[in-house]
Protein backbone atom coordinates (compact mmCIF):
# COMPACT_ATOMS: atom_id res chain seq x y z
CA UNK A 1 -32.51 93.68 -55.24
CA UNK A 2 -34.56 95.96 -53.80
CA UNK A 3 -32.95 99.05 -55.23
CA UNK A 4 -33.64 97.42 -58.43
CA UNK A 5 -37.17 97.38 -57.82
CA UNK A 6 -37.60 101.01 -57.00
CA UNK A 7 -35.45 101.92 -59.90
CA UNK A 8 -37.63 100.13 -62.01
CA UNK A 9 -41.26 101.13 -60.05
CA UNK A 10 -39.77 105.00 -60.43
CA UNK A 11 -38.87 104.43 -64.50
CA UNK A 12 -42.53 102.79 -64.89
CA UNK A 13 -44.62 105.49 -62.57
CA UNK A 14 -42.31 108.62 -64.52
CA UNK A 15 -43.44 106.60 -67.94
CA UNK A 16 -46.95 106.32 -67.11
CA UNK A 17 -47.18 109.89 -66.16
CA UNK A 18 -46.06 110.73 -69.74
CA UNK A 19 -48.56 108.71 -70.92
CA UNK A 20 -51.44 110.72 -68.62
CA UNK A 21 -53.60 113.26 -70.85
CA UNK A 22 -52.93 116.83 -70.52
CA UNK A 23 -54.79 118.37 -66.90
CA UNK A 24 -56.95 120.86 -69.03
CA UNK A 25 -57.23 118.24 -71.21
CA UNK A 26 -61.35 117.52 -71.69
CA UNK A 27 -62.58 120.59 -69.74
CA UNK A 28 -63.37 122.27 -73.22
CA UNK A 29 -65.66 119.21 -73.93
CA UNK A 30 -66.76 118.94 -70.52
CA UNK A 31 -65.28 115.38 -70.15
CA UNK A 32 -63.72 112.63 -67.57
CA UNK A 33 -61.25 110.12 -68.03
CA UNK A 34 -61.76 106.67 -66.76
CA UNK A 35 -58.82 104.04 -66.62
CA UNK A 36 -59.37 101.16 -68.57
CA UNK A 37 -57.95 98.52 -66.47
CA UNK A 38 -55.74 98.95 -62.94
CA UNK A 39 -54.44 96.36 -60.99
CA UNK A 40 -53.35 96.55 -57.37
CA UNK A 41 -50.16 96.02 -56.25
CA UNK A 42 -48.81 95.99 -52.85
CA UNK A 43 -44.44 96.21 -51.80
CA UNK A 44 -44.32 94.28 -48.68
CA UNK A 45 -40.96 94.99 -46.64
CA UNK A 46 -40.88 92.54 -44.35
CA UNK A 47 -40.61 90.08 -47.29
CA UNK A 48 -38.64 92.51 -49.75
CA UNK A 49 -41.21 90.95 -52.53
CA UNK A 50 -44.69 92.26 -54.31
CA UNK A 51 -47.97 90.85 -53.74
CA UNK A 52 -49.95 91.00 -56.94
CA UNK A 53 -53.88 91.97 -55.99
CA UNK A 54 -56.16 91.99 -57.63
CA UNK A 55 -57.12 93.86 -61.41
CA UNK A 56 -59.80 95.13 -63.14
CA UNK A 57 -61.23 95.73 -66.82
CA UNK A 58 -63.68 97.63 -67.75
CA UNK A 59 -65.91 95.81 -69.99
CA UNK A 60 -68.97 98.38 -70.90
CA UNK A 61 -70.58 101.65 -70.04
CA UNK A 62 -74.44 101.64 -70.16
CA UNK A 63 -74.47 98.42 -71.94
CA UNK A 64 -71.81 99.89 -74.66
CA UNK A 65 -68.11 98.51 -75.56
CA UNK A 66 -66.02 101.69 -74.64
CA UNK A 67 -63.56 103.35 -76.78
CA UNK A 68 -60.17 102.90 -75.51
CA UNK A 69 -57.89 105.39 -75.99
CA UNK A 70 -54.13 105.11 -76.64
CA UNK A 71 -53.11 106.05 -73.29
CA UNK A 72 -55.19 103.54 -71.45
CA UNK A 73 -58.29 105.84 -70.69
CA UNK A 74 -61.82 106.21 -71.83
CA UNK A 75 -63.00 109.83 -72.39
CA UNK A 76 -66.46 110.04 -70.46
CA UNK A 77 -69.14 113.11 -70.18
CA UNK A 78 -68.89 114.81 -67.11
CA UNK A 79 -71.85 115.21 -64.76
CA UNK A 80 -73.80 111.75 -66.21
CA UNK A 81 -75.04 108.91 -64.52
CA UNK A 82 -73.58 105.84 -65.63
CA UNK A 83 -73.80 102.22 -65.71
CA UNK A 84 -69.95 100.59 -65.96
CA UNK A 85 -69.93 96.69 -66.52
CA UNK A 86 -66.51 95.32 -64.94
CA UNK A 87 -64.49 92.11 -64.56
CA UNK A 88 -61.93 91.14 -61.78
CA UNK A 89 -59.50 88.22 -61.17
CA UNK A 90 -56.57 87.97 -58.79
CA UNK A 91 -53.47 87.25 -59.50
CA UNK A 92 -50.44 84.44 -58.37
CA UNK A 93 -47.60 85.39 -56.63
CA UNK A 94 -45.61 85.90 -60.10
CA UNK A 95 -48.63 87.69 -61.30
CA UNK A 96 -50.07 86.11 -64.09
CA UNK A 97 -54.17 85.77 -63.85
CA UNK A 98 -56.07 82.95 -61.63
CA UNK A 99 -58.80 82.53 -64.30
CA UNK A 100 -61.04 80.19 -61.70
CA UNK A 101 -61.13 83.76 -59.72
CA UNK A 102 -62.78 85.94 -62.54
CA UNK A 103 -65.91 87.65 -61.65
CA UNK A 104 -68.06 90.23 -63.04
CA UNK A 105 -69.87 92.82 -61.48
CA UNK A 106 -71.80 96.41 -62.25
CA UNK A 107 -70.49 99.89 -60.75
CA UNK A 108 -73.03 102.80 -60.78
CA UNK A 109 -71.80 106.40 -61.24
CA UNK A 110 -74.03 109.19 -59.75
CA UNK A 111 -74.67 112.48 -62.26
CA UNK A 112 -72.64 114.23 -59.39
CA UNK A 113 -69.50 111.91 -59.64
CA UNK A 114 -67.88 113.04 -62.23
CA UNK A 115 -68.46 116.98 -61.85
CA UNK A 116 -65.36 118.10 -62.57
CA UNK A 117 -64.34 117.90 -66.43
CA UNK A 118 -60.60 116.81 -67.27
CA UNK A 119 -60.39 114.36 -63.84
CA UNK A 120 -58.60 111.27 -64.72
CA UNK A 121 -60.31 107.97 -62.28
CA UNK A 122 -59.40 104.77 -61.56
CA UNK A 123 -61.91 101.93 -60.98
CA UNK A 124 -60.38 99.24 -58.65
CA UNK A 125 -61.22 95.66 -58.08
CA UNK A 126 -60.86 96.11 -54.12
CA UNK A 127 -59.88 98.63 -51.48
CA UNK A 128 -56.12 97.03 -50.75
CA UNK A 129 -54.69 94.18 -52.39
CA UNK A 130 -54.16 91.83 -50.05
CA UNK A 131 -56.70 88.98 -48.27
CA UNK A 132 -59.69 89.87 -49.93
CA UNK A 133 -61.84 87.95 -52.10
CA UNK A 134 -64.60 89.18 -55.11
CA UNK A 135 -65.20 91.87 -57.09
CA UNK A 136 -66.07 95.02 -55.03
CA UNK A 137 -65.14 97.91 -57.27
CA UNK A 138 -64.29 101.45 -55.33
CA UNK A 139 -63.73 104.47 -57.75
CA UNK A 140 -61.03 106.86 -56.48
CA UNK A 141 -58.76 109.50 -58.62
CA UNK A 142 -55.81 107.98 -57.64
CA UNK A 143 -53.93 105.05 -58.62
CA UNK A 144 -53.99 104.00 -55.00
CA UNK A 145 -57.47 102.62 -54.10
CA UNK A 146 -58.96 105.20 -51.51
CA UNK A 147 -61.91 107.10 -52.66
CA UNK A 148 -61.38 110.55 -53.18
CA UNK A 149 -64.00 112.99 -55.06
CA UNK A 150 -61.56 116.60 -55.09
């Protein structure tokens, strides 16, 4: 079983690098890219299972519905402040959605945030996926939730 499960994590993490957009991708138009939605999930050994933690939406940017592009990012301008309106629920242990869990909240992005044209970032409900509780977004570049500005 659990070779099955890293079979499968490795075919969906090499497909979902396919679906990334190109590195130099936005520096000629001096933009970011911003993940849609991420949801944490966490392998835990000891019980050979995965927890399902919590996931996030993005629901607007400065009061606007963003444009979501085919590969699950939205294309943002580089050095801008930014408001970004977000939603979070957590998840059962077979994943679907606890809607009695669904919050909102807003995530302010400094002008100096996104410096760096062509970075793809990841908004995420918590920092781990296990025993927390509301919506406490932490941007990182990473799919893994630790903040990280390079």
């Amino acid at each position: 079983m659990k070779y099955i499960l890293l079979v499968l994590f490795g075919s969906l993490l090499l497909s979902g690098c396919q679906s990334l957009p190109p590195a130099e991708e936005g520096m000629e138009s001096d933009a970011v890219f911003l993940s849609a939605s991420h949801c944490l999930n966490e392998y835990l050994d000891d019980l050979d299972k995965v927890h399902y933690g919590p996931c996030l939406k993005v629901l607007s940017i400065d009061g606007e519905e963003p444009d979501i592009r085919e590969d699950g990012f939205i294309e943002l301008p580089a050095k801008t402040a930014l408001t970004i309106s977000v939603s979070c629920v957590y998840r059962h242990a077979d994943g679907t959605p606890i809607p009695a869990t669904m919050e909102n909240a807003e995530f302010s992005v400094a002008g100096s945030t996104f410096a760096k044209a062509g970075q793809r970032w990841y908004l995420h409900a918590h920092k781990q996926a296990r025993q927390v509780v509301g919506c406490e977004p932490t941007l990182s570049r990473s799919v893994h939730p630790t903040y990280d500005t390079d």
